[in-house]
Protein backbone atom coordinates (compact mmCIF):
# COMPACT_ATOMS: atom_id res chain seq x y z
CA UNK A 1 38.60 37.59 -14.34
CA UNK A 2 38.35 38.64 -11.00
CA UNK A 3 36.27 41.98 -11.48
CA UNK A 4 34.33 39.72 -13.38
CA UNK A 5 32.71 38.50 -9.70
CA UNK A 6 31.89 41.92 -9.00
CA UNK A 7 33.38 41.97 -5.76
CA UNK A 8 37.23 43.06 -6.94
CA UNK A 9 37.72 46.08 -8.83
CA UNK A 10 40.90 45.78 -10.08
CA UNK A 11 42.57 49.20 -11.45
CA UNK A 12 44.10 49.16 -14.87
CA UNK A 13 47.96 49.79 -15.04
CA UNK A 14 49.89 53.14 -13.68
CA UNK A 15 53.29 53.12 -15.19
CA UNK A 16 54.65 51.86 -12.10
CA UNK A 17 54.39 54.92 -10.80
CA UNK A 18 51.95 54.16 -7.61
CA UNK A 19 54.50 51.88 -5.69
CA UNK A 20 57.79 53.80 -6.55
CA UNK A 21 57.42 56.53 -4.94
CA UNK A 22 55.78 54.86 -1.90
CA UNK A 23 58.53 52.32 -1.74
CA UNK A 24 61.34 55.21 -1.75
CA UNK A 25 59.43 56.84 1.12
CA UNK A 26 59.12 53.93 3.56
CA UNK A 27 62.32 52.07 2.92
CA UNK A 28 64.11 56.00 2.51
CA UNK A 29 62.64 56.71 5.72
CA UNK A 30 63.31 52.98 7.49
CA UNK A 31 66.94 54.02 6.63
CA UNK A 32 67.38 57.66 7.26
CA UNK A 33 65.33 56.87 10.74
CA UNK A 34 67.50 54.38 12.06
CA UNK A 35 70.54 56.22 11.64
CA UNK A 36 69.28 59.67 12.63
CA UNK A 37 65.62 60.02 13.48
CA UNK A 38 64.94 57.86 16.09
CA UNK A 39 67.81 59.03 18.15
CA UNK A 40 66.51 62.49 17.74
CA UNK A 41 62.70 61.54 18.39
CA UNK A 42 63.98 59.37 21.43
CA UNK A 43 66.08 62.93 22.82
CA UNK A 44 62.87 65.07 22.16
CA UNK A 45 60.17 62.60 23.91
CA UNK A 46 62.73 62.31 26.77
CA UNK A 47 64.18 66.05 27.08
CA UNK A 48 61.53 67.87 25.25
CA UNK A 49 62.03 70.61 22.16
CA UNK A 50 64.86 72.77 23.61
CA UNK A 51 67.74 70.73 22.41
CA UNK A 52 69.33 69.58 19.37
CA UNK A 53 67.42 67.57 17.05
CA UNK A 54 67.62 68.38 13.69
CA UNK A 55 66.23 65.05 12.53
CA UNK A 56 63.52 64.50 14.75
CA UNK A 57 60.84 62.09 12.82
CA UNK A 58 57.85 60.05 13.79
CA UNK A 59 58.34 56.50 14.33
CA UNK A 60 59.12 54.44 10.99
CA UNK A 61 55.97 52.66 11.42
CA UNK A 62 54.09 56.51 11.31
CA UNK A 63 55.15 56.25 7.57
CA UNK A 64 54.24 52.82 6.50
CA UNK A 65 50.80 53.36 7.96
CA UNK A 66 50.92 57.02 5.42
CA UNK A 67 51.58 54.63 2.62
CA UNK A 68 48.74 52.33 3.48
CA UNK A 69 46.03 55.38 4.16
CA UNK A 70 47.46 56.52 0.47
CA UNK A 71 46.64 53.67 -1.11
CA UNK A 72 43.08 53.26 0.45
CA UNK A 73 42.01 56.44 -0.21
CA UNK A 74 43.73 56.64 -4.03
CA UNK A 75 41.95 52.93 -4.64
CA UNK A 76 39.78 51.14 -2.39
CA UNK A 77 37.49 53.91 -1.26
CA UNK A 78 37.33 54.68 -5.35
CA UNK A 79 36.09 50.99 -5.87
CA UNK A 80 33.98 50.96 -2.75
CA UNK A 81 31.73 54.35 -4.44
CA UNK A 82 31.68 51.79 -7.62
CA UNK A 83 30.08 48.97 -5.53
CA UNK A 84 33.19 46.82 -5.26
CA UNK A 85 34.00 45.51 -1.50
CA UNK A 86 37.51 44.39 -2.37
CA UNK A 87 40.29 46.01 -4.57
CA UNK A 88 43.47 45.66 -6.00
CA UNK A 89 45.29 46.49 -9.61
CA UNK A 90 47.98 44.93 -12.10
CA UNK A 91 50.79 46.54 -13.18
CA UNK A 92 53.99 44.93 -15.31
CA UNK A 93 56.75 46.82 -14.40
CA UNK A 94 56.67 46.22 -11.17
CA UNK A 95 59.41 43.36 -9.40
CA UNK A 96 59.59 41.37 -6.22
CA UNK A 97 60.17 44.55 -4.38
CA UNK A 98 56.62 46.12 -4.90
CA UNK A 99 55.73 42.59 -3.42
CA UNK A 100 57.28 43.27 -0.52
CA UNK A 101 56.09 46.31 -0.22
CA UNK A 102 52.37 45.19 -0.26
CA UNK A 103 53.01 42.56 1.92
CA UNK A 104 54.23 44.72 4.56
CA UNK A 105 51.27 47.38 4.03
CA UNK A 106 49.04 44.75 3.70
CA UNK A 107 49.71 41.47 5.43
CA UNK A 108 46.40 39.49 4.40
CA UNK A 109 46.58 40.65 0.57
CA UNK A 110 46.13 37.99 -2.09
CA UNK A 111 49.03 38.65 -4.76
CA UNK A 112 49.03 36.99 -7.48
CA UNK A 113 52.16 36.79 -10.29
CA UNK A 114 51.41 36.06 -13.51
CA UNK A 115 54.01 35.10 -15.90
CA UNK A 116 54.04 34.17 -19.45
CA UNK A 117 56.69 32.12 -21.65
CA UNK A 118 59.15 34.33 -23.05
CA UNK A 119 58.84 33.21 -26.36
CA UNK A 120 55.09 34.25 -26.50
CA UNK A 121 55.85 37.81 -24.59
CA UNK A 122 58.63 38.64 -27.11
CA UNK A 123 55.74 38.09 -30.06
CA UNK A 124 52.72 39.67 -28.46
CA UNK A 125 54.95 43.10 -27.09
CA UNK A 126 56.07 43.25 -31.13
CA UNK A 127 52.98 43.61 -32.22
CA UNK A 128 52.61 46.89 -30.28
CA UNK A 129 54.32 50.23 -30.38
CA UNK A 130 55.35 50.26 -26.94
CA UNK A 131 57.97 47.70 -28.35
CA UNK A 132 59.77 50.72 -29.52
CA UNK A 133 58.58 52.98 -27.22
CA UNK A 134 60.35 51.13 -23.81
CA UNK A 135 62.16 49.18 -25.12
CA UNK A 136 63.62 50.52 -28.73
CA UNK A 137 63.06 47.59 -30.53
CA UNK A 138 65.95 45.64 -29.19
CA UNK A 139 64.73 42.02 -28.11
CA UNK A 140 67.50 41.78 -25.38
CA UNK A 141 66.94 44.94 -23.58
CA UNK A 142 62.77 43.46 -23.38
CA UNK A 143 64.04 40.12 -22.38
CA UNK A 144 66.55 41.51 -19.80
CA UNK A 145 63.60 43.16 -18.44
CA UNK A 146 61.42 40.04 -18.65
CA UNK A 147 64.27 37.87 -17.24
CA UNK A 148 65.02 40.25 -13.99
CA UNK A 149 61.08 40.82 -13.51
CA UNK A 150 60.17 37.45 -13.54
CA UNK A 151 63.06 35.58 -11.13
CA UNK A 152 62.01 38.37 -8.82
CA UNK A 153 58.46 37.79 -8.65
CA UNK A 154 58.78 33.77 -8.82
CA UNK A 155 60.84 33.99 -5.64
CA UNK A 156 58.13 36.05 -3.60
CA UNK A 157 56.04 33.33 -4.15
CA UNK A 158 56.55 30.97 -0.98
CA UNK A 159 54.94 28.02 -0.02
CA UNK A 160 52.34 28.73 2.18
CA UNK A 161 52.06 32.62 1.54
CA UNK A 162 49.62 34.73 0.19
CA UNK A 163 51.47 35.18 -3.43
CA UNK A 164 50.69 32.91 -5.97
CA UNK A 165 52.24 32.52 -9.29
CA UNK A 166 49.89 31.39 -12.07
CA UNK A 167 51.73 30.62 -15.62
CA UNK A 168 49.36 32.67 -18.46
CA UNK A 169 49.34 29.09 -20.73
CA UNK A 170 48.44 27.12 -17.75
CA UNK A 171 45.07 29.45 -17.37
CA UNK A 172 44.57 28.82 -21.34
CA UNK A 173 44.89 25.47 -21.35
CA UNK A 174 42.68 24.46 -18.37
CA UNK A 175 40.22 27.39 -17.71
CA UNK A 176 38.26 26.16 -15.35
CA UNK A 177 41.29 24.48 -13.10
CA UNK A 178 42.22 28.29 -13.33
CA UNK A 179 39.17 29.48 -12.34
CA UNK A 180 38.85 27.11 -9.51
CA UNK A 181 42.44 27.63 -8.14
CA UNK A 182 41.84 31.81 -8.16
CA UNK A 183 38.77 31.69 -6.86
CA UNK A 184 40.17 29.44 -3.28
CA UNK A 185 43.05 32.19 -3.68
CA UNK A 186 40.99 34.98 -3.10
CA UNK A 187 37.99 33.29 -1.35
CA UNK A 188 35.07 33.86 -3.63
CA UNK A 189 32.70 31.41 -4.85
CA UNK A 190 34.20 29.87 -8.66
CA UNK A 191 30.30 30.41 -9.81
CA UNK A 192 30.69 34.11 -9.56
CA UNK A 193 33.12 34.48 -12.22
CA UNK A 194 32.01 35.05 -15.77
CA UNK A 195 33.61 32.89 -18.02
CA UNK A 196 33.59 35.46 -20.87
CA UNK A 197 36.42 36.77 -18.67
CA UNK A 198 39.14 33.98 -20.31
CA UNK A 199 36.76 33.57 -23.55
CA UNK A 200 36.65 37.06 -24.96
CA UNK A 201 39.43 38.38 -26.22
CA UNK A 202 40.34 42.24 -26.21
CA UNK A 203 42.96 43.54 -28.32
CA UNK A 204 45.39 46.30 -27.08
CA UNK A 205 46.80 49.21 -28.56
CA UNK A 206 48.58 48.47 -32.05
CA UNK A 207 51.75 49.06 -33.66
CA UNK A 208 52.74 50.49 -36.80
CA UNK A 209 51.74 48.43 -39.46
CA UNK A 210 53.70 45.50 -40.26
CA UNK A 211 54.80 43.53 -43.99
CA UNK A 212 55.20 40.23 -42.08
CA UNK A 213 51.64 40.38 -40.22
CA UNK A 214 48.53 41.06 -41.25
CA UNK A 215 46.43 43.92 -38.91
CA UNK A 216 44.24 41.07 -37.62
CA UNK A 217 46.73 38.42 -36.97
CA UNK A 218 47.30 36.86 -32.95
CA UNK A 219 50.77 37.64 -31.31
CA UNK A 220 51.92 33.96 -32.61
CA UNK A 221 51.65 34.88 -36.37
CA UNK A 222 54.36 37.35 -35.29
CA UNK A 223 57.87 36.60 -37.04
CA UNK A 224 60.81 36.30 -34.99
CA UNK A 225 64.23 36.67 -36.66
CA UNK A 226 67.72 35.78 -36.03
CA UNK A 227 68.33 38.78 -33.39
CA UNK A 228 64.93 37.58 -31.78
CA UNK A 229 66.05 33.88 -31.39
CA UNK A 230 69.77 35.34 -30.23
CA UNK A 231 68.19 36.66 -27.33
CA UNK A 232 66.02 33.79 -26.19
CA UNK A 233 69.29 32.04 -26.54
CA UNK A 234 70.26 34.07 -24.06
CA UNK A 235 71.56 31.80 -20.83
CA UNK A 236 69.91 33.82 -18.07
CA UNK A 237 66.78 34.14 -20.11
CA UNK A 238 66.72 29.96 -20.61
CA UNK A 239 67.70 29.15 -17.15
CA UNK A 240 64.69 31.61 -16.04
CA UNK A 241 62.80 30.24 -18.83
CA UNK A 242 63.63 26.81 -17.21
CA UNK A 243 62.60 27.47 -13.78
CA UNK A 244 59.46 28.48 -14.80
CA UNK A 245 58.63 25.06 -16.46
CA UNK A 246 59.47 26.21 -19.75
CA UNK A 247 61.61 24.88 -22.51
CA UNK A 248 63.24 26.48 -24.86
């Protein structure tokens, strides 16, 4: 939807590889410099190089601005040669963490977390083969991960701030509502996104083929059985479930 409007180009998924290793550097380095470095960077800029620091390192902040210039140049000046202003990317493996992380690189950014009922993720991530793949088939080791991911995000999402959570059925049910609500979120004109965005709809890389679907069928014509419903049973997955308006 939004690189629909042309002005956001918004970069496909990484693994969650982009934000790990960023995150390890600056909170690493947050930690490691407050108990060493800036003692040592304090004894060098006051008695100069002929003493002991070991651990002499720039200024935390030196690193968080490294992590922003990274990003920049890895994404926005990629979209800016493509014509697009404005950037960002999704990614579904990331938590509340990588939230936090943005925030503090960027302060202005426009988040937005979108979640889906667990019911319908369970069916739609069994009809691929990275149901295997990640999470080896097992409904409970998915749902763990949809459970923790979830909670995270839905608590970065603050009243007044910058993050927004959007529910996927919500945007389904009311498209233009949706489209009206992003578009004040990230403050471009609703007229400039193509409705073909939320109308059209692409499918993703398939699993093995199935005896209880047939190859064309949506994620709801997916069968759940008894170990599937066992783990939506699940209490922390309901109570999640629950504080995300849905019921189970």
């Amino acid at each position: 939807m939004l690189i629909s409007t042309g002005e956001i180009m918004i970069w496909g998924e990484h693994g969650g590889l982009l934000l790990d290793g960023l995150q390890r550097m600056v909170a690493g380095m947050a930690q490691w410099i407050e108990a060493e470095g800036a003692r040592h960077f304090e004894r060098f800029t006051s008695e100069g190089w002929n003493r002991w620091i070991p651990n002499v390192n720039p200024p935390h902040e030196a690193f968080v601005e490294g992590a922003r210039a990274a990003l920049l140049r890895s994404l926005a000046v990629p979209a800016a040669e493509l014509g697009y202003p404005r950037w960002g990317f999704k990614e579904i493996r990331y938590t509340g963490g990588a939230v936090e992380l943005l925030k503090m690189l960027f302060p202005n950014a426009a988040i937005i977390v979108l979640v889906r009922n667990p019911e319908a993720a369970l069916r739609s991530i069994k009809a691929t083969a990275f149901y295997e793949k990640d999470y080896q088939s097992r409904p409970e080791v998915f749902l763990s991960r949809w459970t923790t991911a979830s909670l995270s995000l839905a608590r970065t999402c603050l009243p007044g701030s910058s993050v927004r959570l959007w529910r996927f059925e919500d945007i389904v049910a009311d498209p233009e509502a949706a489209i009206a609500s992003l578009a004040a979120h990230v403050a471009i004109d609703a007229g400039r996104f193509d409705r073909a965005a939320i109308e059209t709809r692409v499918k993703g890389v398939p699993g093995p083929a199935r005896s209880d679907r047939d190859s064309e069928a949506d994620a709801d014509a997916i069968c759940l059985d008894q170990r599937d419903r066992a783990a939506l049973a699940a209490a922390e997955v309901r109570d999640v479930a629950a504080q995300l308006g849905y019921g189970q």
